[in-house]
C-alpha atoms as a PDB file:
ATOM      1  CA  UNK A   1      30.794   6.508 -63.491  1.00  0.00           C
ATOM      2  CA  UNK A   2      32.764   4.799 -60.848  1.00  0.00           C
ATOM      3  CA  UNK A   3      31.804   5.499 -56.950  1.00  0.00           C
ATOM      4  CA  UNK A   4      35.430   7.351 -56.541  1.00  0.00           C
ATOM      5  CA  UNK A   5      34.822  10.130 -59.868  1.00  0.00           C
ATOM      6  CA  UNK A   6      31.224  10.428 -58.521  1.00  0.00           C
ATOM      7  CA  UNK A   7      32.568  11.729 -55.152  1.00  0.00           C
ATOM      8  CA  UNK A   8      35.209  13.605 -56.689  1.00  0.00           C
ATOM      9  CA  UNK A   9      32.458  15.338 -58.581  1.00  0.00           C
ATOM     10  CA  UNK A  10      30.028  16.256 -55.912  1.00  0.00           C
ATOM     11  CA  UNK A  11      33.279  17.449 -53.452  1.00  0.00           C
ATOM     12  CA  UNK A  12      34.230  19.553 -56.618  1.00  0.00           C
ATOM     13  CA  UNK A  13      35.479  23.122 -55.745  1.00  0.00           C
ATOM     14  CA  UNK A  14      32.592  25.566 -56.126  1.00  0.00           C
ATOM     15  CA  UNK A  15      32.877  27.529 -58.973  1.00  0.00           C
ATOM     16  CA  UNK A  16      33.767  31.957 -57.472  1.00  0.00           C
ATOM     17  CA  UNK A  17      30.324  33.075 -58.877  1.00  0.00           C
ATOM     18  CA  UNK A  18      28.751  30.656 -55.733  1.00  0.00           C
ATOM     19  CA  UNK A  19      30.902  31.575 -53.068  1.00  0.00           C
ATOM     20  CA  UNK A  20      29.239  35.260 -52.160  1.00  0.00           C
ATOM     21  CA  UNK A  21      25.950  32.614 -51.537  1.00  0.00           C
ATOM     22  CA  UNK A  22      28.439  30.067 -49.560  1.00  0.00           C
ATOM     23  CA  UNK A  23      29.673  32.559 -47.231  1.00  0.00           C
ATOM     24  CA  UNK A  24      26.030  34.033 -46.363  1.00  0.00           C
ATOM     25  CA  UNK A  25      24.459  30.783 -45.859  1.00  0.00           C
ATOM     26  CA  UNK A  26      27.364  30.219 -43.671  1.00  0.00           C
ATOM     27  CA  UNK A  27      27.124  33.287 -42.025  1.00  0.00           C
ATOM     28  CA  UNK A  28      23.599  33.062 -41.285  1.00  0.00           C
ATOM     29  CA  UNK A  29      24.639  29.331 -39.804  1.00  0.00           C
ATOM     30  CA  UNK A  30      26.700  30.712 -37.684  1.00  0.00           C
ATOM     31  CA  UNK A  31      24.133  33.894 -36.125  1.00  0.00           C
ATOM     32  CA  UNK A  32      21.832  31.246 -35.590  1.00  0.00           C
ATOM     33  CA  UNK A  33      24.085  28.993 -33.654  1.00  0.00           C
ATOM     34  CA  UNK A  34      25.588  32.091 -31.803  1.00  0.00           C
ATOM     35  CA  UNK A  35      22.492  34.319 -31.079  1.00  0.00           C
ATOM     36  CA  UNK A  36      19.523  33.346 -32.689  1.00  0.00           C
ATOM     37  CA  UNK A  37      18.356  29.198 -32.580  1.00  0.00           C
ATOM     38  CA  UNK A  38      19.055  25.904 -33.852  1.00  0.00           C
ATOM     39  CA  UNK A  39      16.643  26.307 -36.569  1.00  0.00           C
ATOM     40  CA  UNK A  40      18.083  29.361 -38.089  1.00  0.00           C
ATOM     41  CA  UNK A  41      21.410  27.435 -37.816  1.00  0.00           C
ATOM     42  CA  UNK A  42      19.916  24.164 -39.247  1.00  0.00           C
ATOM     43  CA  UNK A  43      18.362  26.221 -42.099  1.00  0.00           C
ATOM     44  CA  UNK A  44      21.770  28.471 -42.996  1.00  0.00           C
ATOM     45  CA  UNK A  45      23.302  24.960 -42.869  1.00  0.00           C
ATOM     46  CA  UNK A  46      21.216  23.444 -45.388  1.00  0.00           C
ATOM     47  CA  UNK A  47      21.586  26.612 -47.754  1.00  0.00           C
ATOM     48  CA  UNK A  48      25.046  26.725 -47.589  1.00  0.00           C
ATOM     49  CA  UNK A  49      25.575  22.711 -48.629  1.00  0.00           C
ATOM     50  CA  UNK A  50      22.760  22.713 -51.563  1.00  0.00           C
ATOM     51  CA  UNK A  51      25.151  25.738 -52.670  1.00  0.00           C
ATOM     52  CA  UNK A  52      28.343  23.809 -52.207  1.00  0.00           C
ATOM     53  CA  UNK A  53      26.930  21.194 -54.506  1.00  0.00           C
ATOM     54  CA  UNK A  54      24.966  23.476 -57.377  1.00  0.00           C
ATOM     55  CA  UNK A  55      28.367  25.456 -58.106  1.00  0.00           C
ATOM     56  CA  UNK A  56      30.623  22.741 -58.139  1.00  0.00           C
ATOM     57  CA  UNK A  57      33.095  23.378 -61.096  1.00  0.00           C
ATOM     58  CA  UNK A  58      34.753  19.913 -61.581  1.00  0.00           C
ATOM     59  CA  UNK A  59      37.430  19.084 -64.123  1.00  0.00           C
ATOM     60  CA  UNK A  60      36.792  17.867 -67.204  1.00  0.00           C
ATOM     61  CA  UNK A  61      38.897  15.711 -69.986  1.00  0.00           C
ATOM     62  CA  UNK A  62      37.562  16.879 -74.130  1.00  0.00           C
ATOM     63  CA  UNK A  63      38.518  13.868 -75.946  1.00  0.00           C
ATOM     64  CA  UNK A  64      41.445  14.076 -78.274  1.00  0.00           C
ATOM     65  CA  UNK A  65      39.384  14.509 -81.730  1.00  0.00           C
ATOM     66  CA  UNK A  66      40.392  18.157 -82.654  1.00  0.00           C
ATOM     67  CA  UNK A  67      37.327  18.354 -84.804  1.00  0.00           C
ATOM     68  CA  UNK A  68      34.931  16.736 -82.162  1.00  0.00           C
ATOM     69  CA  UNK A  69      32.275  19.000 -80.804  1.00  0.00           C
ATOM     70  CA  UNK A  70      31.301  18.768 -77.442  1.00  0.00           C
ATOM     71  CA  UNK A  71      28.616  19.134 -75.244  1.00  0.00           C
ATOM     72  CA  UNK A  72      28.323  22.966 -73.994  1.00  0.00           C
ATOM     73  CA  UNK A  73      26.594  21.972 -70.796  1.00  0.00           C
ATOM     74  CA  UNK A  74      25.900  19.020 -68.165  1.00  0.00           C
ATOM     75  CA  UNK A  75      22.030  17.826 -68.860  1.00  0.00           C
ATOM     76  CA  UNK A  76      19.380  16.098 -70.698  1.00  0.00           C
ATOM     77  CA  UNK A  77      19.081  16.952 -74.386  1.00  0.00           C
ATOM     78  CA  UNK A  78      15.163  17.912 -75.087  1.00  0.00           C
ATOM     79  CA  UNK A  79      15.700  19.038 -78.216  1.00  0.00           C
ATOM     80  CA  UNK A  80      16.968  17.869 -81.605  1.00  0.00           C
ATOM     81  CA  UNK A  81      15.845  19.638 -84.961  1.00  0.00           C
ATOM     82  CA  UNK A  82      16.757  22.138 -87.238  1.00  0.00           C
ATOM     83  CA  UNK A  83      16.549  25.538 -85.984  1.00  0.00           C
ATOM     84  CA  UNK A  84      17.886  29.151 -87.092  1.00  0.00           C
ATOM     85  CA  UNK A  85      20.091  30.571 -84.699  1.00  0.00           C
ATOM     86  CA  UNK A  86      19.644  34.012 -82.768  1.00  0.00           C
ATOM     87  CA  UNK A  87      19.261  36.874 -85.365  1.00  0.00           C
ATOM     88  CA  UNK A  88      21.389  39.105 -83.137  1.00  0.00           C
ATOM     89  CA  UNK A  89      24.149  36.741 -83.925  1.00  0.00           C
ATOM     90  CA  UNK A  90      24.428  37.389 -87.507  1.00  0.00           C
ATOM     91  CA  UNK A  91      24.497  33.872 -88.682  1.00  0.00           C
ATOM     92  CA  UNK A  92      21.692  34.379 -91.267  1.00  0.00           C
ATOM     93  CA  UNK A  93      18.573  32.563 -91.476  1.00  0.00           C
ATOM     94  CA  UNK A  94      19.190  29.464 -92.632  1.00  0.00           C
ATOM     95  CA  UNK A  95      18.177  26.820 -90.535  1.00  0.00           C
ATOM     96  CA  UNK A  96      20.759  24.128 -88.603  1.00  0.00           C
ATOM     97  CA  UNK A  97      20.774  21.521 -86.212  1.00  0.00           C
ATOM     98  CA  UNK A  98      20.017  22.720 -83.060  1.00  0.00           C
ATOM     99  CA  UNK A  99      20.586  20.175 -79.921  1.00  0.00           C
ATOM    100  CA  UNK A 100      19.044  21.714 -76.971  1.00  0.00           C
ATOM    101  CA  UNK A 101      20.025  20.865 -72.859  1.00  0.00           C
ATOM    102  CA  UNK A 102      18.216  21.716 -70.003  1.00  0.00           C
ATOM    103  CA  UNK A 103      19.682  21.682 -66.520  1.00  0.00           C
ATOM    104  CA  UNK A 104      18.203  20.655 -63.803  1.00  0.00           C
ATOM    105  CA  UNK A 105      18.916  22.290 -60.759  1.00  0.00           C
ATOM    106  CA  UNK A 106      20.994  18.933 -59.843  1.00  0.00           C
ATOM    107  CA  UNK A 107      23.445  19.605 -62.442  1.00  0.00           C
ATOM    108  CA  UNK A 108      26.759  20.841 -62.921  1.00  0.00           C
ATOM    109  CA  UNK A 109      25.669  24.765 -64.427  1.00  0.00           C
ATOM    110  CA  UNK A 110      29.343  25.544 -65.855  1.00  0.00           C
ATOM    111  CA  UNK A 111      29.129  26.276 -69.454  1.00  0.00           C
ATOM    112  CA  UNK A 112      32.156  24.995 -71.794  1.00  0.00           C
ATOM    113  CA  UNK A 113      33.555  26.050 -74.994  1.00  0.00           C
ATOM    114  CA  UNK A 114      31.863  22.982 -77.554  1.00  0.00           C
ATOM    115  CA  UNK A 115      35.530  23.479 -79.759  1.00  0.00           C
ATOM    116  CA  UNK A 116      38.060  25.376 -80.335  1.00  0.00           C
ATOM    117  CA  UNK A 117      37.465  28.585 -81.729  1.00  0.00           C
ATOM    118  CA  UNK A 118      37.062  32.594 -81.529  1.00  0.00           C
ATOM    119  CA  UNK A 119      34.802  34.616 -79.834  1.00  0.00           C
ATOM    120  CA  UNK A 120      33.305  36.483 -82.774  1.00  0.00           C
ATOM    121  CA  UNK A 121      30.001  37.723 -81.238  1.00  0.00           C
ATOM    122  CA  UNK A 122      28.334  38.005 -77.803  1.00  0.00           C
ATOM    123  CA  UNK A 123      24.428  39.119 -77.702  1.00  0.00           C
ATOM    124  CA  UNK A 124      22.913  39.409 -74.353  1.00  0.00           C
ATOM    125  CA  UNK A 125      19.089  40.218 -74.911  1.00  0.00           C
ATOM    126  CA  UNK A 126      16.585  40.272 -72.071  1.00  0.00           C
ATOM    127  CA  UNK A 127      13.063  37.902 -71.869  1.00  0.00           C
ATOM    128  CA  UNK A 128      10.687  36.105 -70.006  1.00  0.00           C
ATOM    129  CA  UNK A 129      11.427  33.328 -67.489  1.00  0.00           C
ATOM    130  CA  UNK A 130       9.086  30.244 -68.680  1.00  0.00           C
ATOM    131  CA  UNK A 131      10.268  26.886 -67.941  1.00  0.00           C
ATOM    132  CA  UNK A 132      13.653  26.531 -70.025  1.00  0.00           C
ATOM    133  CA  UNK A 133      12.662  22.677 -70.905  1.00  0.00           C
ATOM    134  CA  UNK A 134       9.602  24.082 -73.626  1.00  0.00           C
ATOM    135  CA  UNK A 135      10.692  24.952 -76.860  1.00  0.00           C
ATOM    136  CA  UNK A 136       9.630  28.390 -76.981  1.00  0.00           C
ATOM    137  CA  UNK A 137      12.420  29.090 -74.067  1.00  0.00           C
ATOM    138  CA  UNK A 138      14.667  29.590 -76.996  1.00  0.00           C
ATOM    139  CA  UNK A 139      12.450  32.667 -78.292  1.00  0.00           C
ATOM    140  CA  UNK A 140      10.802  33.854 -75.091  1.00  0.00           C
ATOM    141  CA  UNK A 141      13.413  33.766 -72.144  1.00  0.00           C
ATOM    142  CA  UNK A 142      16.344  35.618 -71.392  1.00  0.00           C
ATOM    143  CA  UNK A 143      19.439  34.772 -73.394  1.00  0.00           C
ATOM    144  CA  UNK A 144      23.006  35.386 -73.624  1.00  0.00           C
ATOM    145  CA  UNK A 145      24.307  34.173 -77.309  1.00  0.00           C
ATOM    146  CA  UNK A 146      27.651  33.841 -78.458  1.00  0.00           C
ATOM    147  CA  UNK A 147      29.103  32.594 -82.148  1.00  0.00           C
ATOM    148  CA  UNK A 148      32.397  30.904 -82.571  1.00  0.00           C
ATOM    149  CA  UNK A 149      34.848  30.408 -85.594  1.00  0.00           C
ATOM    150  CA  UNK A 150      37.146  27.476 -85.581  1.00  0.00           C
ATOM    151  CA  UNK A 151      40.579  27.756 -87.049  1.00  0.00           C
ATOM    152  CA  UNK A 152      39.490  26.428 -90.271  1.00  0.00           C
ATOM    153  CA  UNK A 153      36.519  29.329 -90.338  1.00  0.00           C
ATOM    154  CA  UNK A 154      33.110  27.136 -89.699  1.00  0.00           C
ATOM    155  CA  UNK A 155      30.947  29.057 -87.571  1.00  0.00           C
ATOM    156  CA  UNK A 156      29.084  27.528 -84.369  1.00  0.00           C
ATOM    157  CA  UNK A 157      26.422  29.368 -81.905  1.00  0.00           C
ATOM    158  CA  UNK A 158      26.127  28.494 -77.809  1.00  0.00           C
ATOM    159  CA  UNK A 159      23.314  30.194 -76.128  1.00  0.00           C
ATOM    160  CA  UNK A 160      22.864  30.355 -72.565  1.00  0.00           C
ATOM    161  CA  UNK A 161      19.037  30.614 -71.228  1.00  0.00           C
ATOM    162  CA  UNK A 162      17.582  31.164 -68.384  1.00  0.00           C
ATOM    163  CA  UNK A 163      14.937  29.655 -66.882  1.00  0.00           C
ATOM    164  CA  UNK A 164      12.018  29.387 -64.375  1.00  0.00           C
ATOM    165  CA  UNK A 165      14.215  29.915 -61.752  1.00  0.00           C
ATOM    166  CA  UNK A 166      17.397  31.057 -62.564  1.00  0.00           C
ATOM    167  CA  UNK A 167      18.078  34.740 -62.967  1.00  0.00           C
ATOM    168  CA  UNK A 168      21.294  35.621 -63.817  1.00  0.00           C
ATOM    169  CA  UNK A 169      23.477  34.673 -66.692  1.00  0.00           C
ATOM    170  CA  UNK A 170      27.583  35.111 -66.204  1.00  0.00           C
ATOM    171  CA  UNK A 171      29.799  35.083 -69.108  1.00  0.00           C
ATOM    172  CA  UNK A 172      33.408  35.391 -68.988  1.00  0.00           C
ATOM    173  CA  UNK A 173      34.804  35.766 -72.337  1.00  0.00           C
ATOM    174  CA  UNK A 174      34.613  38.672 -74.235  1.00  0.00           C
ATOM    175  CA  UNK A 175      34.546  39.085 -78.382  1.00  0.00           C
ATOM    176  CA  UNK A 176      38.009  38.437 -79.695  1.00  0.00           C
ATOM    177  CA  UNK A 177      38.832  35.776 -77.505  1.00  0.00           C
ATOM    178  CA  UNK A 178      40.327  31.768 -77.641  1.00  0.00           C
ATOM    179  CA  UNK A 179      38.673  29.408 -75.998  1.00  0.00           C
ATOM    180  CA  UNK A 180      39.636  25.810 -76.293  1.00  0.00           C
ATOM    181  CA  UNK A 181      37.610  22.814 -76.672  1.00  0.00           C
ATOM    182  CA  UNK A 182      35.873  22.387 -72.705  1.00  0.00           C
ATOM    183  CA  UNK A 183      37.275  25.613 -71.867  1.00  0.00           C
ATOM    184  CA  UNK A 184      34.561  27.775 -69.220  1.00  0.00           C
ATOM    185  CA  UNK A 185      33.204  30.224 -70.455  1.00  0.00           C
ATOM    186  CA  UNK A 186      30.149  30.921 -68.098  1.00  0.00           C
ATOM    187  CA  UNK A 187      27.703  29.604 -65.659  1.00  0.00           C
ATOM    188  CA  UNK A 188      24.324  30.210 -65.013  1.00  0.00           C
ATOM    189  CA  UNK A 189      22.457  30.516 -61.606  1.00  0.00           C
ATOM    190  CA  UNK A 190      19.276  28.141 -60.533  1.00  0.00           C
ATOM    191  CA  UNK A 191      18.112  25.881 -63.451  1.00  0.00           C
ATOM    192  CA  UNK A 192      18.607  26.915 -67.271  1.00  0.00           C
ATOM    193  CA  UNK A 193      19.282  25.592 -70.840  1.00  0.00           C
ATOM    194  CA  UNK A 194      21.969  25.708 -73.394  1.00  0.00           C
ATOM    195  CA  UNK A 195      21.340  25.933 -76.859  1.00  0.00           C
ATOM    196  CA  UNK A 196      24.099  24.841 -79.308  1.00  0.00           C
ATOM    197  CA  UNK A 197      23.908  25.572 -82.909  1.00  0.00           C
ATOM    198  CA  UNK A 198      26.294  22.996 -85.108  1.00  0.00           C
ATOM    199  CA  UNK A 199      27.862  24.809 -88.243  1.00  0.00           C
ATOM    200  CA  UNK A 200      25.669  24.403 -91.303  1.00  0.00           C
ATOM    201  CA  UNK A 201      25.934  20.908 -93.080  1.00  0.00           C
ATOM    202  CA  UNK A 202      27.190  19.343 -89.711  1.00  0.00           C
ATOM    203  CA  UNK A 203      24.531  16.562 -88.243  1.00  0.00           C
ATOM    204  CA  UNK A 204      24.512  15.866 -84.446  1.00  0.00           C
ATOM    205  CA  UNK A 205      25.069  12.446 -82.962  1.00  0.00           C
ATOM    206  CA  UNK A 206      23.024  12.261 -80.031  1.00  0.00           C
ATOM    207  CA  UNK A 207      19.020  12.007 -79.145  1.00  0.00           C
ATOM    208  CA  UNK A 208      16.603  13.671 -77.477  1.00  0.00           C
ATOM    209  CA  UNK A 209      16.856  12.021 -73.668  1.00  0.00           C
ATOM    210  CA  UNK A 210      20.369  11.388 -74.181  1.00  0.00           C
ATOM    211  CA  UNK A 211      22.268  12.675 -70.473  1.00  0.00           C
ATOM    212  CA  UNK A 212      25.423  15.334 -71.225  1.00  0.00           C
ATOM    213  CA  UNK A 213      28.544  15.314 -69.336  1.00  0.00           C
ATOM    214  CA  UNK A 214      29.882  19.269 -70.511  1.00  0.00           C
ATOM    215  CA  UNK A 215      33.379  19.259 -71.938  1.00  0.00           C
ATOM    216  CA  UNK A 216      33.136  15.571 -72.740  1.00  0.00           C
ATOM    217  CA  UNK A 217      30.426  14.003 -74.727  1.00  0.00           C
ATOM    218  CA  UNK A 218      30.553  14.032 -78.368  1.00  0.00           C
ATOM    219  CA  UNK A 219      27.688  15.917 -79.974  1.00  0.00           C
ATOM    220  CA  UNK A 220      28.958  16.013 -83.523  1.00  0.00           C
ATOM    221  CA  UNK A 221      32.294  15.681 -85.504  1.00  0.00           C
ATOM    222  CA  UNK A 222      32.961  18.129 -88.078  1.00  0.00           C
ATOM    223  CA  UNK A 223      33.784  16.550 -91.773  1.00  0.00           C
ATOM    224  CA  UNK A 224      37.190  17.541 -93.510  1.00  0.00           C
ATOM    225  CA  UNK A 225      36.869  20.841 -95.204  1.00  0.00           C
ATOM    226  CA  UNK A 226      37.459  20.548 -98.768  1.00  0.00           C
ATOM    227  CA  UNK A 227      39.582  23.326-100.380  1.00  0.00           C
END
């Protein structure tokens, strides 16, 4: 990444669910310059930049492969295997490749559409808050899951977990929607994961450790279907 698209990221517009924390770390900045001390200032300050930079919402180019699937989520991928997807979901039980990303509190937390595709099913389903690198965080941890059809009727599954921080998952698409390929369709606050469930038959293309730009990387490519 060139030193120009790295600034362009970090100076990204924040994303709206940030700006409510923006303007009160701002606001508290200001008391503390006004009435209070420098050290309330320095501290509302400091708060309101490390919130500038976590909700940063920058753009993003999906290659042009119209049966490329792409990453859901900016990250590290911790987990590659076969997996069955949420039961609330009603994908079945079958297992499929599962490639997992966790986010780091340094990433980008905007969550993109992996292909184009409906909104056939949103889950949300409370849990526990354990570290959302650990396997389990899939099972255990609060969860919002949704299942998209492509045109050509495969079915995929994104999931969006929280983690040992974060504490609120946003979604803004609703059943019955489009989305396009990189299209938002959430964020979530403080640290998380994003689970993405390739249709069955459908191998990914990437490794554990592998680093995820959301919107852009290439985690599988669906085959032809055969009629």
């Amino acid at each position: 990444m060139s030193l120009a698209s790295t600034i362009q990221m970090v100076l990204a517009k924040p994303h709206p669910v940030g700006k409510p924390f923006i303007y009160g770390g701002a606001a508290v900045a200001v008391l503390g310059w006004l009435l209070v001390g420098p050290w309330l200032f320095w501290l509302g300050a400091a708060f309101t930049a490390f919130c500038l930079y976590f909700f940063r919402d920058p753009e993003r180019v999906p290659p042009p492969r119209p049966n490329a699937v792409v990453a859901p989520a900016d990250g590290r991928v911790v987990l590659v295997g076969p997996a069955v997807p949420p039961a609330e979901l009603g994908l079945g039980d079958a297992p499929r490749w599962r490639v997992a990303i966790f986010l780091s509190v340094l990433d980008v937390h905007v969550n993109r559409a992996p292909i184009e595709g409906r909104v056939t099913r949103i889950a949300y389903r409370h849990g526990a808050f354990v570290n959302a690198a650990l396997d389990k965080a899939s099972d255990d941890n609060e969860r919002n899951a949704l299942a998209l059809r492509t045109p050509d009727g495969r079915d995929l599954a994104v999931v969006q977990i929280a983690g040992l921080i974060a504490r609120r998952i946003v979604c803004t698409v609703k059943e019955g929607d489009m989305v396009g390929t990189g299209e938002r369709f959430g964020i979530i606050r403080f640290g998380s994961r994003t689970d993405l469930y390739l249709p069955e038959g459908v191998r990914p293309l990437v490794a554990v450790g592998q680093l995820m730009i959301g919107g852009e990387t290439v985690i599988a490519e669906l085959p032809p279907v055969v009629r």
